[in-house]
N, C-alpha and C. Protein backbone atom coordinates (compact mmCIF):
# COMPACT_ATOMS: atom_id res chain seq x y z
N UNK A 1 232.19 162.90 -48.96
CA UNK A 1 231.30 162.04 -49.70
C UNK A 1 229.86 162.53 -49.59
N UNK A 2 229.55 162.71 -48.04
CA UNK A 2 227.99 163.40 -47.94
C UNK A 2 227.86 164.76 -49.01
N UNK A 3 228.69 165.12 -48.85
CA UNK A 3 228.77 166.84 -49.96
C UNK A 3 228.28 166.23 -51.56
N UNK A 4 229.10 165.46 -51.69
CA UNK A 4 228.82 164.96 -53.48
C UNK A 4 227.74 164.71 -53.47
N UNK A 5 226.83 163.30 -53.11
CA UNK A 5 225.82 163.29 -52.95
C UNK A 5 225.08 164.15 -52.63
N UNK A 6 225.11 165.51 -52.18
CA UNK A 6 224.09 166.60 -52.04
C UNK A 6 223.78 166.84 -53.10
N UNK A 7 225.36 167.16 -53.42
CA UNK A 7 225.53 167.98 -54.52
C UNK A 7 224.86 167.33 -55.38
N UNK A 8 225.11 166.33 -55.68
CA UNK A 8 224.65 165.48 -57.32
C UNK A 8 223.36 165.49 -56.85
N UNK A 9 222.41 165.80 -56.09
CA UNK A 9 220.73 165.47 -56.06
C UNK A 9 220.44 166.72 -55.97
N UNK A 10 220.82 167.71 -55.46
CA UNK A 10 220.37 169.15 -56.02
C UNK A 10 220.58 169.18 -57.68
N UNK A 11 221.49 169.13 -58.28
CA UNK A 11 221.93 169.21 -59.77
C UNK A 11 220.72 168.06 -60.56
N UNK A 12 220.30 167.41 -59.98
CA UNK A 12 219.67 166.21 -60.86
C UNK A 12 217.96 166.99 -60.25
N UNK A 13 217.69 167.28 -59.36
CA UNK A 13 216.37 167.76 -59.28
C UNK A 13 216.33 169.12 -60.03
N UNK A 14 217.22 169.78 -60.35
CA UNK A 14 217.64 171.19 -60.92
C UNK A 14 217.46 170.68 -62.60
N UNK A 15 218.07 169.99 -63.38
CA UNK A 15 217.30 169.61 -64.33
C UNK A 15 216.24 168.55 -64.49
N UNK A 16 215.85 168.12 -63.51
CA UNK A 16 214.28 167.58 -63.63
C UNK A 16 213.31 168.43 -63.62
N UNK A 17 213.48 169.29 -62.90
CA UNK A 17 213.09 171.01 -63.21
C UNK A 17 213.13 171.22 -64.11
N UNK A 18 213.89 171.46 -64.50
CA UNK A 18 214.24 172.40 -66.06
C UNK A 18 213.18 171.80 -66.72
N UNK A 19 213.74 170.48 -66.90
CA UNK A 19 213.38 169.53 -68.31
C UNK A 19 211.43 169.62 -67.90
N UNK A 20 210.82 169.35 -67.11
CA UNK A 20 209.94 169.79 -67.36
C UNK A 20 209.25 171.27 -67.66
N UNK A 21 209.64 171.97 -67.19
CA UNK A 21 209.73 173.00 -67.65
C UNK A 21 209.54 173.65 -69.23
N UNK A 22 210.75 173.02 -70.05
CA UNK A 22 210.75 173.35 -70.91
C UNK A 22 209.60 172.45 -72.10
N UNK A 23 209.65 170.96 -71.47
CA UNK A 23 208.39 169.94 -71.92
C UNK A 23 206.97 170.78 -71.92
N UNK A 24 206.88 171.39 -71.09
CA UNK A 24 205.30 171.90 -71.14
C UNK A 24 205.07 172.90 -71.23
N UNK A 25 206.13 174.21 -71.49
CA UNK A 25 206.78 175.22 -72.34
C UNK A 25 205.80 175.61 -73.46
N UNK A 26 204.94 176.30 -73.76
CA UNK A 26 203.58 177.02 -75.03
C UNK A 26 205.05 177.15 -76.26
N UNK A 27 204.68 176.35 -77.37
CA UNK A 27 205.50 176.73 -78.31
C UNK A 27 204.97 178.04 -79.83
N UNK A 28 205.61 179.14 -79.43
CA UNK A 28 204.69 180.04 -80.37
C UNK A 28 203.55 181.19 -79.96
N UNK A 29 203.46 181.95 -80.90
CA UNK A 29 202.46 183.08 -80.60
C UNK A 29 202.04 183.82 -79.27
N UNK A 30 203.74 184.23 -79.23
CA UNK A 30 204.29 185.02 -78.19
C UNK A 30 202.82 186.21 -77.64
N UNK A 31 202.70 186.52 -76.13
CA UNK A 31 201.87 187.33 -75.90
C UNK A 31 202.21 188.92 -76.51
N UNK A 32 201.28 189.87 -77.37
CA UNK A 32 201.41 191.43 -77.46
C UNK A 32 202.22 192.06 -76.44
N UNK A 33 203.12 192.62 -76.12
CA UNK A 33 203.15 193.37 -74.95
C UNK A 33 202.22 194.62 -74.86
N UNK A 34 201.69 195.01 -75.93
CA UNK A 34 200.92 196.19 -76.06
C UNK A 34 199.20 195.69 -75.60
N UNK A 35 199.39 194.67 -75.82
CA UNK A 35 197.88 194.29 -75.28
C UNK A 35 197.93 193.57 -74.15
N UNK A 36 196.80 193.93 -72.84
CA UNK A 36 196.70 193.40 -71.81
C UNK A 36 196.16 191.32 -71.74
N UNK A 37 196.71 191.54 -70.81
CA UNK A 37 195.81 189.81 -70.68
C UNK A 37 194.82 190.16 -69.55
N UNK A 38 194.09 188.78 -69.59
CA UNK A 38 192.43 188.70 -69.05
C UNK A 38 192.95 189.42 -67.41
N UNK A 39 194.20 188.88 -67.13
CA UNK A 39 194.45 189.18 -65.55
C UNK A 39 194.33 190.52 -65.43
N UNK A 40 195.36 191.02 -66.44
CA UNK A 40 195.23 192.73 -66.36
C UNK A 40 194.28 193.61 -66.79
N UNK A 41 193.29 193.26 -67.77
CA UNK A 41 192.41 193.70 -67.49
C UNK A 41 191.30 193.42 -66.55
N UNK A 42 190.93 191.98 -65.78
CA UNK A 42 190.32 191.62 -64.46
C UNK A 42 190.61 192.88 -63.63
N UNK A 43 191.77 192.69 -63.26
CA UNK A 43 192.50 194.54 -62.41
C UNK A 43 192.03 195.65 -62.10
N UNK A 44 191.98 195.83 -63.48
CA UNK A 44 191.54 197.21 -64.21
C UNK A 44 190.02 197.93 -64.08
N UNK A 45 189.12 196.73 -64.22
CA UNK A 45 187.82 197.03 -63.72
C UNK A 45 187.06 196.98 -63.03
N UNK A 46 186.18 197.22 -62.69
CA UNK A 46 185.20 196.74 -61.92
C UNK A 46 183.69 195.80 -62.43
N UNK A 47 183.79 195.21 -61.18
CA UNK A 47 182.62 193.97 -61.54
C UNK A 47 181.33 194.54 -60.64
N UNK A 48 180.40 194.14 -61.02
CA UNK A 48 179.51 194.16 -62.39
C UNK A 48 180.02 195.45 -63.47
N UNK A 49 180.87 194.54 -64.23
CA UNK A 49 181.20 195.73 -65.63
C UNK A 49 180.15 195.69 -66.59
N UNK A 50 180.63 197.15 -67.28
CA UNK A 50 179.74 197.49 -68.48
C UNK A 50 180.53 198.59 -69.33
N UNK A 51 180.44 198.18 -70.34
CA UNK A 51 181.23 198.99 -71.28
C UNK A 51 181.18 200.65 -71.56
N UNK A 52 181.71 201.51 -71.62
CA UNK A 52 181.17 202.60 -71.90
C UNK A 52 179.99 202.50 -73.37
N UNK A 53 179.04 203.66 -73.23
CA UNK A 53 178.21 203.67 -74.39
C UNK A 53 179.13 203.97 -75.59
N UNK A 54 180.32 204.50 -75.43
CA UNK A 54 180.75 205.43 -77.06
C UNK A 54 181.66 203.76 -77.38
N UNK A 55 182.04 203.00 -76.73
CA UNK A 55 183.01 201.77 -76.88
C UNK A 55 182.06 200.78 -77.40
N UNK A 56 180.78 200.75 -77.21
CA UNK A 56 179.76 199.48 -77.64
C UNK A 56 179.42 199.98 -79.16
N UNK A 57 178.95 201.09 -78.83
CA UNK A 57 178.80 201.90 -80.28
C UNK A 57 179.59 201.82 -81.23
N UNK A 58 181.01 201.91 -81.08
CA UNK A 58 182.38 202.19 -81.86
C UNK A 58 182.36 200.27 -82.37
N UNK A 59 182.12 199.56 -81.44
CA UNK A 59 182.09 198.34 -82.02
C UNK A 59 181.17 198.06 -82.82
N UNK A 60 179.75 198.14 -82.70
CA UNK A 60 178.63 198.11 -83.45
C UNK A 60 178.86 198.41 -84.66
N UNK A 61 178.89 199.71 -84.47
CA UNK A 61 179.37 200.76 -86.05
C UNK A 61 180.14 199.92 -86.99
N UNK A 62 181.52 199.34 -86.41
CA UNK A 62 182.46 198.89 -87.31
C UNK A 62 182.60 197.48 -87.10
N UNK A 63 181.66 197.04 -86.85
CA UNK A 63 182.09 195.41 -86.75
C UNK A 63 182.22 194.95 -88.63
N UNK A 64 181.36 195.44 -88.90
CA UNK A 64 181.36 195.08 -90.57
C UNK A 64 182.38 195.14 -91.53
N UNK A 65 183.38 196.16 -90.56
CA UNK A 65 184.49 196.56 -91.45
C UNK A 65 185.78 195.54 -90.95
N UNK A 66 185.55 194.54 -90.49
CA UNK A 66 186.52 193.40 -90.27
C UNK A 66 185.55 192.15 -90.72
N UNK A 67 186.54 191.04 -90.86
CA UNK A 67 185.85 189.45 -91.47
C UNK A 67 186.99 188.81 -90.79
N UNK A 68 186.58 187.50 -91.44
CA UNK A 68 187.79 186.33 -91.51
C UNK A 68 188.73 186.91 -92.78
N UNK A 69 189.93 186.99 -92.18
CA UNK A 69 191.16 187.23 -92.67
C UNK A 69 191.80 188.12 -92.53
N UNK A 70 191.16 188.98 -91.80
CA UNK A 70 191.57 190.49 -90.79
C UNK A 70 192.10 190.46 -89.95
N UNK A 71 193.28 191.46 -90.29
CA UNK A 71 194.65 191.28 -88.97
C UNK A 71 194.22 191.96 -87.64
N UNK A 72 195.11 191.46 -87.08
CA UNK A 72 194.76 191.72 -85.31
C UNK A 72 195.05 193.68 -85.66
N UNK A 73 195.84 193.76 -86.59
CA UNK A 73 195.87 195.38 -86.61
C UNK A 73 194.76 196.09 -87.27
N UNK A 74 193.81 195.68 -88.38
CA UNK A 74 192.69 196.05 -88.57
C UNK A 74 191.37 196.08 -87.26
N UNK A 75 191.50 195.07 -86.92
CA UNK A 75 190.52 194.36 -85.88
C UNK A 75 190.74 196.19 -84.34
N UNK A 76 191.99 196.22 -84.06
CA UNK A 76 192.47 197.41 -83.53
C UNK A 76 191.73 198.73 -84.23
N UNK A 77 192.42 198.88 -85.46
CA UNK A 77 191.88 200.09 -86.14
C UNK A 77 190.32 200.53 -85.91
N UNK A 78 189.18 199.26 -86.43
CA UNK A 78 187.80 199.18 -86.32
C UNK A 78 187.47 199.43 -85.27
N UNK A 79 187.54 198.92 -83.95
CA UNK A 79 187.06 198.46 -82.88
C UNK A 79 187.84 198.90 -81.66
N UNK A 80 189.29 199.33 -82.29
CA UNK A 80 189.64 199.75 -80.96
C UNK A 80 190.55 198.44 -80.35
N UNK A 81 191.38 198.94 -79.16
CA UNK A 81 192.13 197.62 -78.42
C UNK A 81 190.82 196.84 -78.07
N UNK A 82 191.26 195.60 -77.49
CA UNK A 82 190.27 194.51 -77.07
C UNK A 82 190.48 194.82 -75.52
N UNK A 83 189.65 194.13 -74.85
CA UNK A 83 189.93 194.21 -73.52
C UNK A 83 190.88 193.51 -72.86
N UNK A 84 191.32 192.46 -73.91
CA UNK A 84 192.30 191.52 -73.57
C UNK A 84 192.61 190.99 -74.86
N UNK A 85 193.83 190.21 -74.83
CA UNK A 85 194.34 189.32 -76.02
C UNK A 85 194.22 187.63 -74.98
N UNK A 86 194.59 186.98 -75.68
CA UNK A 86 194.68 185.29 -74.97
C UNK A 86 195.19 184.40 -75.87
N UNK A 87 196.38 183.49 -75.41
CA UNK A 87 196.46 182.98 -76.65
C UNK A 87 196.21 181.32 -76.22
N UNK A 88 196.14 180.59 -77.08
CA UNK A 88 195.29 179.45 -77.70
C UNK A 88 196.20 178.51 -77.65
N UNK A 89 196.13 177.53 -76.94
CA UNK A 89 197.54 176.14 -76.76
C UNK A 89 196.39 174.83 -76.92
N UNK A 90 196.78 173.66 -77.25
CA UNK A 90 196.23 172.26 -77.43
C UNK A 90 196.54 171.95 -76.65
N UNK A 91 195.31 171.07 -75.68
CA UNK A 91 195.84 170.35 -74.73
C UNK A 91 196.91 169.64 -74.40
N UNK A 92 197.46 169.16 -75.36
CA UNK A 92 198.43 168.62 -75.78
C UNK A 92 199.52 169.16 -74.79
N UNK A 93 200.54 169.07 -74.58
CA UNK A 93 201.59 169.34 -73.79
C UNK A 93 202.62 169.26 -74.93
N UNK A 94 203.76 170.84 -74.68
CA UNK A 94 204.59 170.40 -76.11
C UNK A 94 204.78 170.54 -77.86
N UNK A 95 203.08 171.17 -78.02
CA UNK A 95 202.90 171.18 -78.94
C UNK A 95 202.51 172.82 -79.17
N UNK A 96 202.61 173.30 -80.50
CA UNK A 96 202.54 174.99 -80.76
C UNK A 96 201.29 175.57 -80.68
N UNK A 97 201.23 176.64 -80.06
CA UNK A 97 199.56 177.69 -80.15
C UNK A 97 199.30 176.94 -81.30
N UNK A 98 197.42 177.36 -81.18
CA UNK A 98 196.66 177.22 -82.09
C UNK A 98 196.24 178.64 -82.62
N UNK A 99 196.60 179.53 -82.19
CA UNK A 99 196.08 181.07 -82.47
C UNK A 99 195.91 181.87 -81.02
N UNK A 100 195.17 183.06 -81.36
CA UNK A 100 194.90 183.90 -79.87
C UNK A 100 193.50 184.63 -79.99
N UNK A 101 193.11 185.72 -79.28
CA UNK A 101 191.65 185.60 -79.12
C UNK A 101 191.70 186.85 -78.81
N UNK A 102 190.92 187.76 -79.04
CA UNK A 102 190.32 189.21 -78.80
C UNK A 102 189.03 189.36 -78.15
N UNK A 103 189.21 189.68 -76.81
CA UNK A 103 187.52 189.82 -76.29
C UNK A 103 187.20 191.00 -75.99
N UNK A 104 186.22 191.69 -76.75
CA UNK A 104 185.62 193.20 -76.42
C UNK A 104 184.42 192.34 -75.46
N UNK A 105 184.03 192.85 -73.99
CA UNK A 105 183.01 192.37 -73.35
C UNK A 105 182.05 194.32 -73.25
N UNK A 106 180.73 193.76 -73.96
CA UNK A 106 180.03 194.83 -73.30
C UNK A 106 179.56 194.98 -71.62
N UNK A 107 179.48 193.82 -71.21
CA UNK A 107 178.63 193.72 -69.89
C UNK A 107 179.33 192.06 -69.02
N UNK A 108 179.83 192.10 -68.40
CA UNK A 108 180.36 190.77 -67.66
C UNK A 108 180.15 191.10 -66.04
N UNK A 109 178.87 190.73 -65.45
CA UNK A 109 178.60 190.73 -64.10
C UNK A 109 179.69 189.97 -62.99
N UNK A 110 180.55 188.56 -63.10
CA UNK A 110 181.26 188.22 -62.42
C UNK A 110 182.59 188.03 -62.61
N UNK A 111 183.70 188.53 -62.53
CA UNK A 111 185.00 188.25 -62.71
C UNK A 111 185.57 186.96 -62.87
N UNK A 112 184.85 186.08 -62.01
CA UNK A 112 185.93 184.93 -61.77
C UNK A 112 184.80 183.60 -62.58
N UNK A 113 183.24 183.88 -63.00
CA UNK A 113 182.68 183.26 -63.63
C UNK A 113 182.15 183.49 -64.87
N UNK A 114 182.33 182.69 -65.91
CA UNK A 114 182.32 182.88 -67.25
C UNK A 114 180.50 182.14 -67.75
N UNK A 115 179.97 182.82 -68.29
CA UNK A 115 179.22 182.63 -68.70
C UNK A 115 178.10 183.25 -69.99
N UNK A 116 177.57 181.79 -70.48
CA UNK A 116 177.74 181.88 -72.09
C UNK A 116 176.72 183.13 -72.44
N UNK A 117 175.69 183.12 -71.73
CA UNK A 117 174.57 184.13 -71.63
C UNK A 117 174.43 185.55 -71.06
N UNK A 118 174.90 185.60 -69.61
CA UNK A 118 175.07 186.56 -69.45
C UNK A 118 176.32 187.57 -69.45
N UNK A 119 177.42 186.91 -69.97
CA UNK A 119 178.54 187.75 -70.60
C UNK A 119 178.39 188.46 -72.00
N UNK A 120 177.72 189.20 -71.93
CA UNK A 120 178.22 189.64 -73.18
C UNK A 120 179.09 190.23 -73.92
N UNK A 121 179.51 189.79 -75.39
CA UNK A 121 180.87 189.93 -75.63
C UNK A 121 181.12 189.89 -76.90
N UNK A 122 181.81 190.32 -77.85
CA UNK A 122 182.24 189.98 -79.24
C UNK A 122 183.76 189.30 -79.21
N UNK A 123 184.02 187.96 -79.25
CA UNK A 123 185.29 187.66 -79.25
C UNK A 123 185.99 187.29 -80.85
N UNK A 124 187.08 187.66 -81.18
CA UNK A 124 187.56 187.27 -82.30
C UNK A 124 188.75 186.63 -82.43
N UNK A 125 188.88 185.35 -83.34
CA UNK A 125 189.92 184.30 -82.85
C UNK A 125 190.75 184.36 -83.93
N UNK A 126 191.97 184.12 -83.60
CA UNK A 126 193.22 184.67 -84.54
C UNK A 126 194.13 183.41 -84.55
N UNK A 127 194.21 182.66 -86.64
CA UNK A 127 195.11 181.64 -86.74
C UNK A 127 196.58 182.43 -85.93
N UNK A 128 197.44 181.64 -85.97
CA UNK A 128 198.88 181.50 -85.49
C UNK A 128 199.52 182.74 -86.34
N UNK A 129 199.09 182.99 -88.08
CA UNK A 129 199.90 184.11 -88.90
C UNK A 129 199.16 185.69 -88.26
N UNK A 130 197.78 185.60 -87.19
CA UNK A 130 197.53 186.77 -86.69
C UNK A 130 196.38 187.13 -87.35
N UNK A 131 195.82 186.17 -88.56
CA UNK A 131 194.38 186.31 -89.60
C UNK A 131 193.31 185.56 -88.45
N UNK A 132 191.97 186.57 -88.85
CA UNK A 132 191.03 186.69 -88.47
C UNK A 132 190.40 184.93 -89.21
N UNK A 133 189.60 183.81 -87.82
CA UNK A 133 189.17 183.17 -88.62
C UNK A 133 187.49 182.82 -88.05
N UNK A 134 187.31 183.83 -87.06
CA UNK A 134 186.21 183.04 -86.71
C UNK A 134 185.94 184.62 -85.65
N UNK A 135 184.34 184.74 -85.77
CA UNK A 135 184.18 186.10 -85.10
C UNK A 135 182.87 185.28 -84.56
N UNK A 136 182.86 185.61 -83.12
CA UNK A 136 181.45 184.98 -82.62
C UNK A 136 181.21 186.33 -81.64
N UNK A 137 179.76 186.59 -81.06
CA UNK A 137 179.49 187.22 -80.14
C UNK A 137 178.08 186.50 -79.76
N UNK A 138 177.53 187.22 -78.70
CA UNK A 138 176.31 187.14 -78.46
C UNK A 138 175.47 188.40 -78.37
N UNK A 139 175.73 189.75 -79.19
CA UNK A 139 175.52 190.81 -78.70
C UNK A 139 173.93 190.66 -79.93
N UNK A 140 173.29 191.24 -79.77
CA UNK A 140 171.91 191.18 -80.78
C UNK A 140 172.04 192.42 -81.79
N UNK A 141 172.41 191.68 -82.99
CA UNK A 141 172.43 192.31 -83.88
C UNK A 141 173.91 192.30 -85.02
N UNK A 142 174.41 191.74 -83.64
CA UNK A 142 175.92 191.33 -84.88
C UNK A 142 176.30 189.76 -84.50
N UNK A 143 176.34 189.39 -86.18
CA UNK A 143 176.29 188.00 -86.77
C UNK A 143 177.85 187.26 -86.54
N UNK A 144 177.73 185.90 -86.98
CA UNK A 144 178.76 185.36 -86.56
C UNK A 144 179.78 185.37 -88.05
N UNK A 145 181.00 185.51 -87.85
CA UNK A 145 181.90 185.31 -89.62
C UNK A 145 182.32 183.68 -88.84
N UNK A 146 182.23 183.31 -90.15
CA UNK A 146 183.73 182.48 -90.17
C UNK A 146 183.20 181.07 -89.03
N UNK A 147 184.37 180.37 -88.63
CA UNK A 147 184.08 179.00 -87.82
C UNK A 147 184.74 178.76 -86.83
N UNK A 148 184.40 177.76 -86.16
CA UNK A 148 185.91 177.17 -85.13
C UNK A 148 186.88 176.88 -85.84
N UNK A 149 186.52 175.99 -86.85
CA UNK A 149 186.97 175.44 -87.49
C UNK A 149 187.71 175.53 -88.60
N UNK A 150 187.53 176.93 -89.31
CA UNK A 150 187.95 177.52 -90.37
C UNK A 150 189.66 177.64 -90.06
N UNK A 151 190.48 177.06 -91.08
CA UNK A 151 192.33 176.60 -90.88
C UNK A 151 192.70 178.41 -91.49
């Protein structure tokens, strides 16, 4: 009798497991495997980073040649890989990406702190079909496309 009762409360915490699990589960807009995430590129560099000169340049040059509605494979072509991809969930629990995100950083002094000023960065945010809808940076001299908000 003690055995069953084990048994049946391992099996019942084993899908209480699960079931949350799968409840709070990102539905959609599977990660690149070809593109790193923030962790792997964190890794990869060193802090106080700074971009190479020919990589800031290569962005500069061609930022113009992407907008809103530009695929994550144009955005590549122009600019090169990003330093990372990221993708975009609603607080929500349960519910599908909102899109994913491309961050070229020229200059990011702290790894583990984000900040609006002294990071500099061109990030570009990608609906759920992989279209370009919103390009922000803070770099001087290249403008913002598009919105948060733009569907």
């Amino acid at each position: 009798m003690r055995f069953l009762v084990q048994s049946c409360g391992f099996l019942l915490l084993t899908f209480m497991v699960a079931g949350c699990e799968r409840r709070h589960r990102p539905i959609g807009c599977p990660h690149d495997a070809d593109m790193r995430t923030y962790k792997q590129w964190e890794e990869a560099v060193r802090f106080p980073y700074t971009a190479p000169q020919a990589r800031q340049k290569r962005i500069v040059n061609n930022i113009e040649r992407v907008g809103v509605g530009s695929t994550k494979e144009e955005f590549v072509e122009a600019l090169g890989e990003p330093d990372y991809e990221e993708e975009m969930y609603p607080k929500e629990s349960n519910r599908p990406c909102i899109g994913s995100e491309f961050a070229y950083y020229f200059q990011k002094p702290d790894s583990d702190i984000v900040n609006e000023k002294r990071d500099k960065r061109v990030e570009a945010f990608f609906s759920p079909n992989g279209k370009a809808t919103w390009i922000w940076s803070n770099i001087t001299g290249i403008r913002e496309k598009g919105s948060p908000t733009t569907k």
